[in-house]
Structures are given as structure tokens and as C-alpha cells.
Protein backbone atom coordinates (compact mmCIF):
# COMPACT_ATOMS: atom_id res chain seq x y z
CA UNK A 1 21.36 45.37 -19.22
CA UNK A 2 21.22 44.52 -15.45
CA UNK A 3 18.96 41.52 -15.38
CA UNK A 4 15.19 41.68 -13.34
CA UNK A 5 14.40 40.55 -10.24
CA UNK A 6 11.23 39.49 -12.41
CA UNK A 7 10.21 38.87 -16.07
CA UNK A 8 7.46 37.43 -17.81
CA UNK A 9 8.05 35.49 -21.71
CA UNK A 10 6.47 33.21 -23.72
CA UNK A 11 7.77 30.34 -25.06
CA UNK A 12 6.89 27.72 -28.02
CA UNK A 13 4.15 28.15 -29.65
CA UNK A 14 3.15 27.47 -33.49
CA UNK A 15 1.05 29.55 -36.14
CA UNK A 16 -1.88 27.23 -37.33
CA UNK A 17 -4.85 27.81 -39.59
CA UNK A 18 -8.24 28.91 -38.28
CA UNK A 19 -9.87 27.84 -41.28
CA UNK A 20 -11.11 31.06 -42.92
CA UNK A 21 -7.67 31.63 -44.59
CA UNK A 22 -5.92 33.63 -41.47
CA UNK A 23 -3.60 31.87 -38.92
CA UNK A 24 -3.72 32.39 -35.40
CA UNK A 25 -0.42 31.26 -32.51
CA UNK A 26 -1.34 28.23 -30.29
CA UNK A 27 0.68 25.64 -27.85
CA UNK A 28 2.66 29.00 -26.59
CA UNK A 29 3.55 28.79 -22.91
CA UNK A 30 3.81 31.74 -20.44
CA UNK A 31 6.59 31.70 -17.90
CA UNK A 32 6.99 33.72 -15.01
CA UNK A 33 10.30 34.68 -13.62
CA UNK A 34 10.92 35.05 -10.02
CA UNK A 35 14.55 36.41 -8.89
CA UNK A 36 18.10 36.20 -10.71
CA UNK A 37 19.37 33.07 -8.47
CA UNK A 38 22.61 32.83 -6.73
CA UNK A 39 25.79 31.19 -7.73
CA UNK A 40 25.90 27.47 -6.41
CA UNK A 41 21.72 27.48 -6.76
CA UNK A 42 20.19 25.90 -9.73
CA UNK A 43 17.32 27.48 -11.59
CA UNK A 44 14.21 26.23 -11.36
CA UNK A 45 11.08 25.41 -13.57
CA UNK A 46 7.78 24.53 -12.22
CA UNK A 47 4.90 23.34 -13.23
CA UNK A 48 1.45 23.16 -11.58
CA UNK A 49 -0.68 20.34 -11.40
CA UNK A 50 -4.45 19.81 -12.54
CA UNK A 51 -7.18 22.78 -11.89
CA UNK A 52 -4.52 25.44 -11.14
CA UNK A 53 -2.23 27.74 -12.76
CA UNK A 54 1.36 28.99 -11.82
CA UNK A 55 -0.84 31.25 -9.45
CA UNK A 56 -1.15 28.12 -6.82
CA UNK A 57 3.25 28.11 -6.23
CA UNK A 58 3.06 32.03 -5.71
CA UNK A 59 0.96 32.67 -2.90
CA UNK A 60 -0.88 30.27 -0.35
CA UNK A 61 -4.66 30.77 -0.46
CA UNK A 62 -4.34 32.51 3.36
CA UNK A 63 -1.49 34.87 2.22
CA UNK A 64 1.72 33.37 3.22
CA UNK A 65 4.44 33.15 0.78
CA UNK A 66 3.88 29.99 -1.53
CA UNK A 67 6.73 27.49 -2.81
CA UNK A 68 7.96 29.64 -5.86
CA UNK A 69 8.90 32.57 -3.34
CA UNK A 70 10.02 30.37 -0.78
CA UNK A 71 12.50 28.58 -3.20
CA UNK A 72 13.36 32.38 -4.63
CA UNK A 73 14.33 33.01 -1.34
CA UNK A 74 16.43 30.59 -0.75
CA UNK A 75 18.96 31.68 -4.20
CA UNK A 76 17.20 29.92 -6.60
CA UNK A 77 16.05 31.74 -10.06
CA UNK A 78 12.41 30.47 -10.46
CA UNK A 79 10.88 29.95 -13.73
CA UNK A 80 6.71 29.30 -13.16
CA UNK A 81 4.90 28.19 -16.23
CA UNK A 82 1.37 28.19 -17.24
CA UNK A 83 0.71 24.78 -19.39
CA UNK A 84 -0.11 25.35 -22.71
CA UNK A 85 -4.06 26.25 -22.97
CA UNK A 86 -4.06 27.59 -19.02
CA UNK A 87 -3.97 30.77 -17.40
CA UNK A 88 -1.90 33.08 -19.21
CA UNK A 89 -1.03 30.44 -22.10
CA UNK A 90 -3.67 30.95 -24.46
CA UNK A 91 -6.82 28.47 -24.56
CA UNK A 92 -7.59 27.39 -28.56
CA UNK A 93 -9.94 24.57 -28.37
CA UNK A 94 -9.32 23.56 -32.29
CA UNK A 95 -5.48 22.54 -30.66
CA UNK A 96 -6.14 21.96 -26.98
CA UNK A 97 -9.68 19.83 -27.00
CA UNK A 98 -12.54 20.79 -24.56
CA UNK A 99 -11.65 21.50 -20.82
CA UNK A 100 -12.79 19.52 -17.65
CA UNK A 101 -13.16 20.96 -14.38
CA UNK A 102 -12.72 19.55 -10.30
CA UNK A 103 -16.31 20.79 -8.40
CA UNK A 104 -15.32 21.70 -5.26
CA UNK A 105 -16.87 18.89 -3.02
CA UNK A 106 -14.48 16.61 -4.61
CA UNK A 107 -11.76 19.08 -4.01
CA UNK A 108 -12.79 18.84 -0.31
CA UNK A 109 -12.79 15.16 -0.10
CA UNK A 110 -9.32 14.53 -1.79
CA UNK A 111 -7.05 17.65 -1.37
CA UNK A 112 -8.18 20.02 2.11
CA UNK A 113 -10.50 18.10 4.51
CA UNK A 114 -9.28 14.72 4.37
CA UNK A 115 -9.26 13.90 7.90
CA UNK A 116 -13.53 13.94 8.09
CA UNK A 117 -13.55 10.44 6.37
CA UNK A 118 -11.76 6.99 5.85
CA UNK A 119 -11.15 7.51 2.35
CA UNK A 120 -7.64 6.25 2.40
CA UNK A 121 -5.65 4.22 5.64
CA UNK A 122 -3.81 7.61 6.29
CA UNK A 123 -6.44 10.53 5.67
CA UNK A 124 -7.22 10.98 9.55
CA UNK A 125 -3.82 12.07 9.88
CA UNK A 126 -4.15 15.57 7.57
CA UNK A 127 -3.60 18.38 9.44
CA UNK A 128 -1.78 20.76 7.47
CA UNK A 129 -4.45 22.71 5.30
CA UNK A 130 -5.07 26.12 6.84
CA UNK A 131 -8.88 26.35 7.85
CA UNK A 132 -11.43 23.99 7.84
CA UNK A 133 -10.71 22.67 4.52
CA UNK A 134 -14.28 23.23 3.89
CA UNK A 135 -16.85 25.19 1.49
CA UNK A 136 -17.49 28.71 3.17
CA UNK A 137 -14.67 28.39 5.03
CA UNK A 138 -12.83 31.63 4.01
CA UNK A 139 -9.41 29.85 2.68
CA UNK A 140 -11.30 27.15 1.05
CA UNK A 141 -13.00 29.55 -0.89
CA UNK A 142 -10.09 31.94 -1.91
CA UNK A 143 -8.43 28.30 -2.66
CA UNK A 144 -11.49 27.44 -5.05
CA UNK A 145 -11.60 30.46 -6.28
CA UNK A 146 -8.62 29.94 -8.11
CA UNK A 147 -9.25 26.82 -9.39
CA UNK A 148 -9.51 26.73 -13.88
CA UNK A 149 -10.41 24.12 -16.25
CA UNK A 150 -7.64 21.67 -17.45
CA UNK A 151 -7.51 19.70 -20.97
CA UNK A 152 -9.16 16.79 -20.90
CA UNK A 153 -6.80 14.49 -22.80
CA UNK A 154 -3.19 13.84 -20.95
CA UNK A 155 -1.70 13.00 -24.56
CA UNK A 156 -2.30 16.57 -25.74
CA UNK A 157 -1.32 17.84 -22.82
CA UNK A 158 1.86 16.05 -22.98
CA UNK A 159 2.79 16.77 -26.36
CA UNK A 160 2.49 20.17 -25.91
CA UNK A 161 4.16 20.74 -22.47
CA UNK A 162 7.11 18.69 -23.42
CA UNK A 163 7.60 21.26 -26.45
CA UNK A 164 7.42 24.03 -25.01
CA UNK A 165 9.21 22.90 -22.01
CA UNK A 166 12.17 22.02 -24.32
CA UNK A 167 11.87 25.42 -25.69
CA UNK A 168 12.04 27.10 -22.24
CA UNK A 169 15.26 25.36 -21.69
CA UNK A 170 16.65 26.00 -25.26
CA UNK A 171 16.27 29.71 -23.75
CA UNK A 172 17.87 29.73 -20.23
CA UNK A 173 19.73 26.87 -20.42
CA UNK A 174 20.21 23.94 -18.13
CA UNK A 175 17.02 23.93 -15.13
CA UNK A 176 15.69 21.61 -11.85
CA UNK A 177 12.29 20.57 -12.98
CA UNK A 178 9.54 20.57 -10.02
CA UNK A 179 5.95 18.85 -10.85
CA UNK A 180 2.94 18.25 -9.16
CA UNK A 181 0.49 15.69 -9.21
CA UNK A 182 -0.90 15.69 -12.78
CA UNK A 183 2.15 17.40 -14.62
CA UNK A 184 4.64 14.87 -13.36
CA UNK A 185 4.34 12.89 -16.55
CA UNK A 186 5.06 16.35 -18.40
CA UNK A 187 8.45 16.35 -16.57
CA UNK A 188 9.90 12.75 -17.70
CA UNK A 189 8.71 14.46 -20.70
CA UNK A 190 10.69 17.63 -20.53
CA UNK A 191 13.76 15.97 -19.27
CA UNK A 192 13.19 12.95 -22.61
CA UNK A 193 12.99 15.58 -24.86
CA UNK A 194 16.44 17.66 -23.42
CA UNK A 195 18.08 15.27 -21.33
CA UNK A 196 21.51 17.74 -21.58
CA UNK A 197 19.57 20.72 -20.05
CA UNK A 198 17.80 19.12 -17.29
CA UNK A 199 19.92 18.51 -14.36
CA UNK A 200 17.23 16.92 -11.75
CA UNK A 201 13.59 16.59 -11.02
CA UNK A 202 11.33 17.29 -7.97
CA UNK A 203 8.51 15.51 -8.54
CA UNK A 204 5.64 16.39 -5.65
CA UNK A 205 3.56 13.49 -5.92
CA UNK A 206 3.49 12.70 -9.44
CA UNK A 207 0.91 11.40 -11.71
CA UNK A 208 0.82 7.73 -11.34
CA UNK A 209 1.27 5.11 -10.20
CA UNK A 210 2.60 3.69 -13.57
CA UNK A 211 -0.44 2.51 -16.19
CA UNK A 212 -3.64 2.53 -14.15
CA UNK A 213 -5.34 4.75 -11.58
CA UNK A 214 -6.17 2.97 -8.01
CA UNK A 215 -9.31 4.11 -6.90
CA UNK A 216 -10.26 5.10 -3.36
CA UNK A 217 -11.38 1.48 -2.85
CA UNK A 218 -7.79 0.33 -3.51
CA UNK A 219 -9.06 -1.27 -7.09
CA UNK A 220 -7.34 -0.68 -9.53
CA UNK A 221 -8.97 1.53 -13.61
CA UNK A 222 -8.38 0.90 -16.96
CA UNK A 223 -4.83 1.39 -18.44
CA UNK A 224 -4.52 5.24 -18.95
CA UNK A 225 -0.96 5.34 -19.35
CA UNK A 226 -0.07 3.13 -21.79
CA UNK A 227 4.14 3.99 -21.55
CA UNK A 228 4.24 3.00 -18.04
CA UNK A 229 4.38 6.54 -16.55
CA UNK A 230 2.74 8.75 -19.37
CA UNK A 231 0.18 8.74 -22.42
CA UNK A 232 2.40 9.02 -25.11
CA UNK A 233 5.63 7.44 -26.12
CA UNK A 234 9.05 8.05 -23.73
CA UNK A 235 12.16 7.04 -25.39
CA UNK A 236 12.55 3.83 -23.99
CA UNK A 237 16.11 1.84 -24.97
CA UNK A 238 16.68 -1.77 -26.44
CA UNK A 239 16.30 -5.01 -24.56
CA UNK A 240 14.16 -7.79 -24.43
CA UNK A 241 11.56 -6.66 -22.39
CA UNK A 242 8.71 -4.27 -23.18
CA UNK A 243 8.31 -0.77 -21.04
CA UNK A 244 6.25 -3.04 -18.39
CA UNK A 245 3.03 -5.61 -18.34
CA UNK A 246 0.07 -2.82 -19.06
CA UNK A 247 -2.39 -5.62 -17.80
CA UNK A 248 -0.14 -6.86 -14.40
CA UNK A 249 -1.48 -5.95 -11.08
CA UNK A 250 0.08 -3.59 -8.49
CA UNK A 251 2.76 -6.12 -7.94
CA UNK A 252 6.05 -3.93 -8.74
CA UNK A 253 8.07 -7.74 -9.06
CA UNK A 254 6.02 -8.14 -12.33
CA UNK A 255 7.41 -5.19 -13.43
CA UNK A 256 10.32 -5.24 -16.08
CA UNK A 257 10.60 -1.79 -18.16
CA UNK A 258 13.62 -1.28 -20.66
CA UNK A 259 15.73 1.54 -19.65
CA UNK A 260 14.72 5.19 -19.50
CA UNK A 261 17.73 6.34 -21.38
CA UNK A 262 17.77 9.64 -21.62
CA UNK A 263 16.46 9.88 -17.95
CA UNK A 264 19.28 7.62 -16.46
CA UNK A 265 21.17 10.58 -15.86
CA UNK A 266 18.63 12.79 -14.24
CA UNK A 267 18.50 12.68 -10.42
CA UNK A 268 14.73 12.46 -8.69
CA UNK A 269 13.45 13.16 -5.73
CA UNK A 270 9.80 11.82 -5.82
CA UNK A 271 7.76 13.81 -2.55
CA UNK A 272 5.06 12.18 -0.87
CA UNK A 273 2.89 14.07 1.73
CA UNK A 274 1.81 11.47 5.07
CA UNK A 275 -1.66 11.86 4.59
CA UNK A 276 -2.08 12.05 0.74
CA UNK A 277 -3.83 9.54 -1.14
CA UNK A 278 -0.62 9.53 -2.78
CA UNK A 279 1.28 7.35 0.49
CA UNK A 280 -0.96 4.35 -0.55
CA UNK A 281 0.98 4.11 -4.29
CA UNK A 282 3.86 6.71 -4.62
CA UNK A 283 6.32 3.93 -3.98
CA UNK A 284 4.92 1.92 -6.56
CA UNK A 285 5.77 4.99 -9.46
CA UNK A 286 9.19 4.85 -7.56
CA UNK A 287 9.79 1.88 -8.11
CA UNK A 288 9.26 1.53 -11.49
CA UNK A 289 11.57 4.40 -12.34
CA UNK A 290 14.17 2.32 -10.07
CA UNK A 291 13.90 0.22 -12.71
CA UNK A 292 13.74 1.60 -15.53
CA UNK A 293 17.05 2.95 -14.69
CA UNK A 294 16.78 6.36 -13.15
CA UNK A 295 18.08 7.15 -10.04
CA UNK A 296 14.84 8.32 -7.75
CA UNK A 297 14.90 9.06 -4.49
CA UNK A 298 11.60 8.76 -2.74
CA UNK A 299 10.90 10.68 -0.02
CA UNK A 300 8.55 10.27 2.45
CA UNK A 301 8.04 13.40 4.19
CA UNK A 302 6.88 11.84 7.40
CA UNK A 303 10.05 9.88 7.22
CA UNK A 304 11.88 13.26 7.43
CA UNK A 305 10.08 14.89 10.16
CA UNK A 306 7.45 16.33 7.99
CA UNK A 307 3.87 15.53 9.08
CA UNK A 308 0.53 15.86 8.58
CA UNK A 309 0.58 16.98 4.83
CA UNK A 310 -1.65 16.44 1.73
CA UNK A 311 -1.85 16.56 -1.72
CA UNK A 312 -1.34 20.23 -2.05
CA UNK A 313 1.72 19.89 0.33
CA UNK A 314 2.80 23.40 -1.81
CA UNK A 315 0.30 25.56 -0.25
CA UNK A 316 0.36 24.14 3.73
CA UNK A 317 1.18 25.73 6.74
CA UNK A 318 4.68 23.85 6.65
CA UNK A 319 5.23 24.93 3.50
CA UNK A 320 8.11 26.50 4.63
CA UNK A 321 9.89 23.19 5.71
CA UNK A 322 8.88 21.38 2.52
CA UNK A 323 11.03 24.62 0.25
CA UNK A 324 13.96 24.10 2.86
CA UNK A 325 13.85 20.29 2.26
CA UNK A 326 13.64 20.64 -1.66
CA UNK A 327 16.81 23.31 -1.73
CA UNK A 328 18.36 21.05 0.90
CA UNK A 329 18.68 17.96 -1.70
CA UNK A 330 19.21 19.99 -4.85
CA UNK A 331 22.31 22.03 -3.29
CA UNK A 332 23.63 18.19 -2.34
CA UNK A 333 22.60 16.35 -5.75
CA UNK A 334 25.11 17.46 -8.24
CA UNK A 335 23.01 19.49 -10.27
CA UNK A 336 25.85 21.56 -11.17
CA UNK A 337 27.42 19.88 -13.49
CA UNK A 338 25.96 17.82 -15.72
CA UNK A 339 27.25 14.67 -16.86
CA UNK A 340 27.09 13.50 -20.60
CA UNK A 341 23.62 11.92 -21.16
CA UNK A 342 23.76 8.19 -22.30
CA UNK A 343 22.43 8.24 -25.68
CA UNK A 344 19.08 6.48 -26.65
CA UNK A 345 18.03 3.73 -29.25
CA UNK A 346 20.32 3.29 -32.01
CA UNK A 347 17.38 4.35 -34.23
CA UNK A 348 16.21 7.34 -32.31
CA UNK A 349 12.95 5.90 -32.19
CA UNK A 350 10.88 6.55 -29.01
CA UNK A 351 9.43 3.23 -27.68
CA UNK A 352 6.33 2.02 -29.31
């Protein structure tokens, strides 16, 4: 059967008790398939971020093609996903835990209108949103519009994404990964749990930096991510040294995680937008993947020619430039073939 320009499936997914004596299927994923891909083009997988659905890589929110078709258009098959719980992946609170939601005057603040305040050394410089960035202002709205609740707990949200990721891969075989912002944990994830089917990672300004949040003061939260860059365990390999100092400051030189094993094989290329709130700590997430032994490339956009871009870098009006960019470095990485994976702890334990 000639295969689709387009196809929708579901992946993963388990039957659990509702507690009246019937069952009912939660943890499924929905994926969204744009084009076949061309020969020499990897497929890719991507996941959205925090507050949005696969929706937000299909279509900017003033109707110009978003990343997903951009990438599609450049040869690539592209596989969008819907975490488990969002969108078109069913919502069961028993499994998935309540919801939490973004208002939009913080959306405003951090993501489209960055340049009305000092919030960060290089906000001033954002001038990629379309519109105002503002509420009324008619993208702003259509953007907000499309905005959804997200689980509240990152280790549930993990442990779910990284199983059905691995059973998206089990299905069409070896994938580029591309995160953003919140579901960049659920990538080292996907790639831990199938390091033989995952030949790189884009990682738009991951989820970090590694254990604690910096606030917009600079200062830095409690320890949210206890395995250096995620909630729950990554398999982590032997050595004398634990995955990092969960109480250190920002200092990267304290820094001494055991190897990412399964990960030392994957190629990343870590994005960071000029005027994100992201530029102030990006470097410190790749750094400790440096580290750990997994060979990151961080990318500066600016550094590139790229300017002006936040947090949503996906949806800007230089969106365009960012898809070239990302097809640029997978067709040079050799995604294509894949070498044999180094194998992880003797005991297959993942680190505790």
C-alpha cells in the first residue's frame, strides 16, 4: 500500500482498573505524521514543550507554516506527538495527577513581549514574536488560545513519555528527537530507554539547567531534578563519582557526573534563542552533558546569524532560518548510520 503523505496512530498505552470492576486505556500517546521523508533525511519526532500540544510545531499563531512543515519540507518524515494526558492523548487523572496551567500575563512576560522589561540581561533584544506580544493583540490571542493544561508532576510526565516514546520508535524505527523547553528531559529519556533507535537530538532550549531552576533574579530554587537533568532516574554508568553535587552552586567546575552511557553515542545540538531567558543558563545544561559524556553541541543562534529570538523560537518570524539550520546539522551529523551503543552498568541498574 503506497504510504500517506499523512497518518495519525497511537502509541503505548496500558489497560488499568477504574475501580468499579471495568478497565479503561491510559499513558497512550497520539502521533501525527507529516510527509514520507526523503532518502538521505532522517525522520523526525517532536515533542512540544509545557502549555501546548503538537498543534504549536504545525502552524504559527499568524498563519505561516510552523517548524513541523518547515522540516517536512525540507525531506524529512515528521512524527508530532501529543504527551501522554495532552491534546489528543487522553487525560485520566487517576494515572496523570491534576493539571496546572500558564495565565497569560506570565506568558507575556517570559515567552512574547520580553523586550518591555529588564527581566533578564538580554530581554531588550526580542524582536522576533509577530505582533505586540501582548493581550488583545490579535496573534497573542490566537497564541493563547491554544494554550492547555500540563501535568503537574515532571516524574509522571517522564515516566510516561519515555514509554511511549520507546514504543513510537519500536514502530518506525530509528528517529532525530527535537524537544522544547519542558520536554527536553523526556528526550534524554527517550534516547536512555532506546539508545539503538535514536540517532540524535535537537534540543530547543531544554529543561534545565541541571538540578535547580534560576529564577529571574539570577537565584537559584530548590533541587527539582534530582538526576542532574531530569526527575527520575537516567542510567548513569560506574565510577566514583555520583551524577553531580545536587546542593553545588551554578559553578559547572563543581560538577562531576558519571557517564551518560547509553547517551554517549547520541549527537546533540542544544538551541538557544539571543533573547531567551534561556542565554543566561543554557550553557550551563551543556556543559554538564559535556561531561557526562555526550557529545552536545550548543548553539547559540545569535552566534550563527540568528537574532532576536525567544523562547518559542518555533513559532517566530525567522522560523524559517531556525528549520534550515536544524536540517543543516542533522544532514552533516551522521545520523545515518548508527553506531553500536556502549552498553550501560554491568547490573542494568539505572543510577540511584
Amino acid at each position: 500500500m503506497k504510504e500517506r503523505p499523512t497518518h495519525n496512530l497511537y502509541v503505548g498505552g496500558q489497560y488499568v482498573e477504574t475501580g468499579d470492576g471495568t478497565h479503561t486505556m491510559a499513558g497512550q500517546c497520539h502521533v501525527h505524521r507529516l510527509g514520507a521523508g526523503l532518502p538521505g533525511r532522517p525522520p523526525i519526532v517532536m515533542i512540544h514543550g509545557a502549555a501546548q500540544t503538537s498543534a504549536a510545531f504545525m502552524e504559527t499563531p499568524d498563519g505561516r507554516p510552523g517548524l513541523a512543515e518547515l522540516l517536512a519540507a525540507q525531506g524529512h518524515a515528521v512524527y508530532l506527538m501529543d504527551q501522554p494526558g495532552i491534546g489528543r492523548s487522553r487525560y485520566y487523572e487517576p494515572l496523570h495527577g491534576p493539571l496546572t496551567h500558564h495565565s497569560a500575563e506570565l506568558l507575556q512576560w517570559a515567552f512574547t513581549a520580553t523586550a518591555d522589561h529588564d527581566g533578564w540581561p538580554q530581554s531588550k533584544l526580542h524582536d522576533q514574536w509577530p505582533g505586540t506580544g501582548r493581550i488583545g493583540d490579535p496573534v497573542f490571542d490566537t497564541f493563547y488560545a491554544g494554550q492547555v493544561g500540563h501535568l503537574a508532576d515532571p516524574a509522571i510526565s517522564e515516566t510516561l513519555t519515555r514509554a511511549a516514546g520507546a514504543a513510537l520508535l519500536d514502530r518506525i524505527g530509528p528517529a532525530c528527537l527535537l524537544t522544547h523547553s519542558q520536554s527536553g528531559p523526556l528526550g534524554w529519556h527517550i534516547a536512555d530507554q532506546r539508545p539503538d533507535l535514536v540517532r540524535a537530538i535537537v534540543a530547543l532550549e531544554p529543561k534545565g539547567p541541571p538540578f535547580r531552576d534560576i529564577t529571574g533574579a539570577g537565584s537559584r530554587g530548590p533541587v527539582i531534578r534530582p538526576h542532574g537533568i531530569t526527575a527520575t532516574p537516567l542510567t548513569y554508568g560506574t565510577g566514583s563519582g555520583e551524577p553531580a553535587d545536587a546542593a553545588d552552586s551554578t559553578d559547572p567546575e563543581q560538577w562531576a557526573p558519571r557517564p551518560l552511557v547509553n547517551l554517549a553515542h547520541v549527537p546533540v545540538l542544544l538551541v538557544t534563542g539571543e533573547a531567551s531567558y534561556h542565554a543566561t543558563y543554557d550553557h550551563l545544561t551543556a556543559d554538564y552533558l559535556q561531561r557526562a559524556g555526550v557529545p552536545v553541541t550548543h548553539a547559540p543562534l545569535a552566534e550563527h546569524g540568528i537574532r532576536g529570538n525567544g523562547h518559542l523560537m518555533a513559532m517566530e518570524l525567522n522560523n524559517d532560518r531556525i528549520a534550515q539550520f536544524i536540517s543543516r546539522w542533522l544532514h552533516r551529523t551522521d545520523t545515518l548510520q548508527l553506531p553500536t551503543p556502549r552498553p550501560g552498568p554491568a547490573e542494568g541498574a539505572p543510577e540511584k
